[in-house]
Protein backbone atom coordinates (compact mmCIF):
# COMPACT_ATOMS: atom_id res chain seq x y z
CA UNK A 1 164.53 237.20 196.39
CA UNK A 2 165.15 238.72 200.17
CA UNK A 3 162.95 241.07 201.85
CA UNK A 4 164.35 244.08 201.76
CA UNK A 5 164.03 246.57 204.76
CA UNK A 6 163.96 246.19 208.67
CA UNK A 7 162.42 242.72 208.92
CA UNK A 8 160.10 244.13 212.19
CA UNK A 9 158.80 247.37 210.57
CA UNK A 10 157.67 244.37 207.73
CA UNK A 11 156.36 242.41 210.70
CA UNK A 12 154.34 244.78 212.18
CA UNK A 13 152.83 246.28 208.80
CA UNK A 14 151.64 243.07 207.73
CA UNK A 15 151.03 242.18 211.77
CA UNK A 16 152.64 238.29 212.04
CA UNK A 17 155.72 237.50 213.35
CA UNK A 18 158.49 236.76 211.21
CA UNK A 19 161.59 236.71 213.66
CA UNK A 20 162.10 236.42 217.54
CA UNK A 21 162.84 239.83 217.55
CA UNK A 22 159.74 240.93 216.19
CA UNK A 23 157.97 238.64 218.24
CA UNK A 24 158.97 240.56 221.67
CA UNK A 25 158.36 244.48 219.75
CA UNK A 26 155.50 243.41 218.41
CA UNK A 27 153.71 242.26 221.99
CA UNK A 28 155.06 245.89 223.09
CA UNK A 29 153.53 247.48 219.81
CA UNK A 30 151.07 245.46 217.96
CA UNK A 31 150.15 248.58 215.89
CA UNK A 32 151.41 249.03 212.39
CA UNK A 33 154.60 251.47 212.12
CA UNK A 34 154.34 254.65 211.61
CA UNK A 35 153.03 257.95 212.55
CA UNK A 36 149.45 257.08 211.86
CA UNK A 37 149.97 253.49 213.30
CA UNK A 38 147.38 253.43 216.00
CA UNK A 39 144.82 255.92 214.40
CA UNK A 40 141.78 253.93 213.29
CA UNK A 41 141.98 252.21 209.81
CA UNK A 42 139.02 253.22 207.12
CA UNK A 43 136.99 250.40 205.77
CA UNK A 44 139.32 248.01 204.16
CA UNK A 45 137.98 247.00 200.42
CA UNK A 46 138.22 243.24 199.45
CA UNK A 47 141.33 243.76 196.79
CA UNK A 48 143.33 244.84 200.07
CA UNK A 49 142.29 242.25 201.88
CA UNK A 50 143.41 239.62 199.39
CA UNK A 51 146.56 241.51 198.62
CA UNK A 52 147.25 241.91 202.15
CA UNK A 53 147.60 237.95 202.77
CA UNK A 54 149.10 237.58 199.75
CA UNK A 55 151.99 239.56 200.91
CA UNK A 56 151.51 237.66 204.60
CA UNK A 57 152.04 234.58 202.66
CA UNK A 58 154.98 235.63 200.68
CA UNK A 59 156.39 237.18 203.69
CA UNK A 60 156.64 234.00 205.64
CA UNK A 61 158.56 232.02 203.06
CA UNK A 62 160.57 234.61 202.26
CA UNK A 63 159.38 234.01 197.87
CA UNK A 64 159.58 237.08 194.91
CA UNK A 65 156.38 238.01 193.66
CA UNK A 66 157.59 235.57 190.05
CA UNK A 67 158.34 232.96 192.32
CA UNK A 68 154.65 232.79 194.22
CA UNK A 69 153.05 233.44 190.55
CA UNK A 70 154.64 230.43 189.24
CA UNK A 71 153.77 228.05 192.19
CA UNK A 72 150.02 229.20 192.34
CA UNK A 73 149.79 228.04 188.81
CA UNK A 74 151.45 224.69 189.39
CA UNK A 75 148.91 224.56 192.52
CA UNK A 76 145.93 224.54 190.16
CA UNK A 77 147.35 222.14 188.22
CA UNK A 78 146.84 219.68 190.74
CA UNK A 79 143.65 218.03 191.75
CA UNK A 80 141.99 218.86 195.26
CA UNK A 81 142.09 222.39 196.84
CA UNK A 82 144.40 225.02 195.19
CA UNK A 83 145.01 226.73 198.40
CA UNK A 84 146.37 224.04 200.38
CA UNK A 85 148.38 222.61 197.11
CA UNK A 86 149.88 225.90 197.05
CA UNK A 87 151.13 225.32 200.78
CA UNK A 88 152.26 222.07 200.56
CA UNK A 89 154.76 223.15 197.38
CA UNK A 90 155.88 226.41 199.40
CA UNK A 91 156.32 223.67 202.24
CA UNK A 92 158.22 221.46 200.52
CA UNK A 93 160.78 224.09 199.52
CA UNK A 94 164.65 222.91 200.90
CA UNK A 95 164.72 226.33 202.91
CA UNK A 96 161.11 225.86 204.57
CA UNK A 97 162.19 222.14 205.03
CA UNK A 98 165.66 223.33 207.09
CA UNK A 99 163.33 226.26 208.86
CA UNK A 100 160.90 223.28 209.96
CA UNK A 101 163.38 220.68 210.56
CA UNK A 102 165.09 223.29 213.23
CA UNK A 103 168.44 224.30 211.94
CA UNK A 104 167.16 227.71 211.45
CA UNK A 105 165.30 229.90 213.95
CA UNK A 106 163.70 232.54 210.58
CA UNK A 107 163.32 231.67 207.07
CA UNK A 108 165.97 234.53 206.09
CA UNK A 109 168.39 232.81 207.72
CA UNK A 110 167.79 229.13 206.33
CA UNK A 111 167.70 230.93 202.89
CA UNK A 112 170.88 231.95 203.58
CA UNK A 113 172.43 229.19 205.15
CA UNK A 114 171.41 226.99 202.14
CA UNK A 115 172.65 229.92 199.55
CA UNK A 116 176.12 229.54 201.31
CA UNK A 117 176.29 225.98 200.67
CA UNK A 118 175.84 224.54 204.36
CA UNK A 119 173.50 221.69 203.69
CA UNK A 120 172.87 218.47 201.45
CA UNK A 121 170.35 216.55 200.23
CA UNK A 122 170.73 213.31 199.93
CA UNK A 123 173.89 213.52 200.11
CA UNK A 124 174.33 215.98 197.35
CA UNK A 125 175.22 219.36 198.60
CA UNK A 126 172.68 222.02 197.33
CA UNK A 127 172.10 225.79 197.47
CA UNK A 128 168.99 225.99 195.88
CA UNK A 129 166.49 227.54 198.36
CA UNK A 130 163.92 226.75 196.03
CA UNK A 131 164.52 223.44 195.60
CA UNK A 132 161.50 221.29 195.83
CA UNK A 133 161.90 218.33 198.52
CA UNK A 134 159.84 214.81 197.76
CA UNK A 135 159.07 212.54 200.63
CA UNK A 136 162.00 210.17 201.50
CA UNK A 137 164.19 213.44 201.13
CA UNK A 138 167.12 213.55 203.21
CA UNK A 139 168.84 216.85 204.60
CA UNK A 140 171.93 217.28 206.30
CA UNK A 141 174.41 219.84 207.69
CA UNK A 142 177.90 219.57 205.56
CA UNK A 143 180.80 217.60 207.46
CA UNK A 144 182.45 221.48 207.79
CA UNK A 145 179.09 222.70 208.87
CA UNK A 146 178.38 220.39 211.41
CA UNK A 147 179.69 221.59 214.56
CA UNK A 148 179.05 225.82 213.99
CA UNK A 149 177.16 227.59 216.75
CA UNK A 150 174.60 229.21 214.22
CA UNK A 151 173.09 225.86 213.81
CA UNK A 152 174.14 223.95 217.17
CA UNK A 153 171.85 226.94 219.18
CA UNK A 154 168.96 226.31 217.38
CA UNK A 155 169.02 222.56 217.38
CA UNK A 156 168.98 222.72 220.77
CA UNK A 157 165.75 223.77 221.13
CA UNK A 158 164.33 222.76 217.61
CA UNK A 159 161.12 220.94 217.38
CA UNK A 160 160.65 219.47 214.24
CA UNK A 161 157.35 219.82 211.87
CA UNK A 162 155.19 216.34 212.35
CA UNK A 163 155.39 215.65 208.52
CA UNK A 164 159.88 215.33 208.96
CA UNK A 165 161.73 213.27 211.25
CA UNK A 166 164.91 214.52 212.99
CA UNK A 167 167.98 213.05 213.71
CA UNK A 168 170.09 215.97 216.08
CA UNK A 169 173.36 213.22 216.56
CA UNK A 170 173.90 212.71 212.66
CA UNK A 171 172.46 216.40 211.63
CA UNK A 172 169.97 215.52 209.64
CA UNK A 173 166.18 215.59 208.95
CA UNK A 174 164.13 213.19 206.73
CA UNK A 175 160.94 214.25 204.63
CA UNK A 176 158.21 211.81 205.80
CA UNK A 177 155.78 212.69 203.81
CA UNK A 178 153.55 216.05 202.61
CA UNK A 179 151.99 217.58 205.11
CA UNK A 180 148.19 218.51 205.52
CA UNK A 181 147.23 221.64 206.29
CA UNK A 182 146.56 221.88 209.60
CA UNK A 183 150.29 220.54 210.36
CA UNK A 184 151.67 223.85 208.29
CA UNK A 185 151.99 226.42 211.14
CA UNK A 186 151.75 229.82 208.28
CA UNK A 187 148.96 232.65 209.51
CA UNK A 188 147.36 233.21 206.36
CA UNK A 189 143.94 233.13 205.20
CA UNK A 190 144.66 230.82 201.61
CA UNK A 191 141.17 231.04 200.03
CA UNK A 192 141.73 235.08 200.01
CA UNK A 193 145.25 234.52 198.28
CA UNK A 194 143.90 231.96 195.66
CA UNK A 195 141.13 234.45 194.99
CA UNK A 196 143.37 237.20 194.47
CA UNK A 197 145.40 235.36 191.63
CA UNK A 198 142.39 234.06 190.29
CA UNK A 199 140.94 237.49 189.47
């Protein structure tokens, strides 16, 4: 599943940042899009509020509706709190792993980079965004991949998540271990999105 539609009109009707881009319009105009953008907002009921980070939530991994369903329910099939179990699986996705690690600068485009085949784990090459990463994970740029500017630029200036461990000469970027929640940088109230699917 992509999002479909101009990624800052998205960004600025669900107001977070998903891209650089929409970073720097949305500083200029914070407002939603839209005609009625700025006009003052009625009373918001609780259902929108729930669905509204819901949608922040699937917005910033880039997930289909089926494919946020399904991980919720393997979240509360784990013991401890459902919200952050539902984080740590999004977060241990190979295409939030390569977004984290730094070879990416949005989510669309490590979902795409992995779809075309650019990366392997453990030496395996995969293009599986959804595949889910265990600690000890390994993943690396192909040998043809290694060297193209769409990952060189953002290596550059890529600071790695605390929970992975990157190694810029060899490409690569090791899963450390899960990480906690206040290491998973997503702007999203959780305890309004598990209450919305546990309705």
């Amino acid at each position: 599943m992509n999002l479909r539609g101009p990624k800052v009109r998205i960004a600025r009707q669900l107001g977070i940042p998903l891209t650089p881009k929409a970073t720097r319009v949305m500083e200029r105009r914070p407002e939603p899009p839209g005609q009625h953008g700025a006009t003052p907002r009625r009373k918001i009921s609780e259902y929108k509020k729930q669905l509204v980070e819901k949608q922040r939530l699937r917005a910033q991994y880039n997930v289909s509706e089926r494919q946020l369903q399904n991980t919720f329910a393997e979240a509360t099939r784990k013991e401890g709190h459902t919200g952050v179990a539902l984080l740590q699986l999004l977060e241990m996705r190979l295409d939030a792993v390569v977004l984290r690690a730094g070879f990416a600068r949005t989510i669309f485009a490590a979902r795409q980079a992995v779809s075309h085949g650019h990366f392997t784990v453990n030496g395996k090459r995969s293009t599986i965004p959804s595949q889910r990463l265990q600690p000890g994970d390994v993943v690396a740029l192909t040998e043809k991949s290694r060297e193209l500017a769409a990952f060189l630029g953002p290596l550059e200036h890529a600071r790695p998540a605390p929970h992975l461990s990157l190694d810029r000469d060899k490409r690569s970027a090791r899963v450390n271990e899960i990480p906690e929640r206040d290491q998973i940088p997503v702007i999203c109230e959780i305890s309004l999105v598990v209450e919305y699917y546990s309705r």
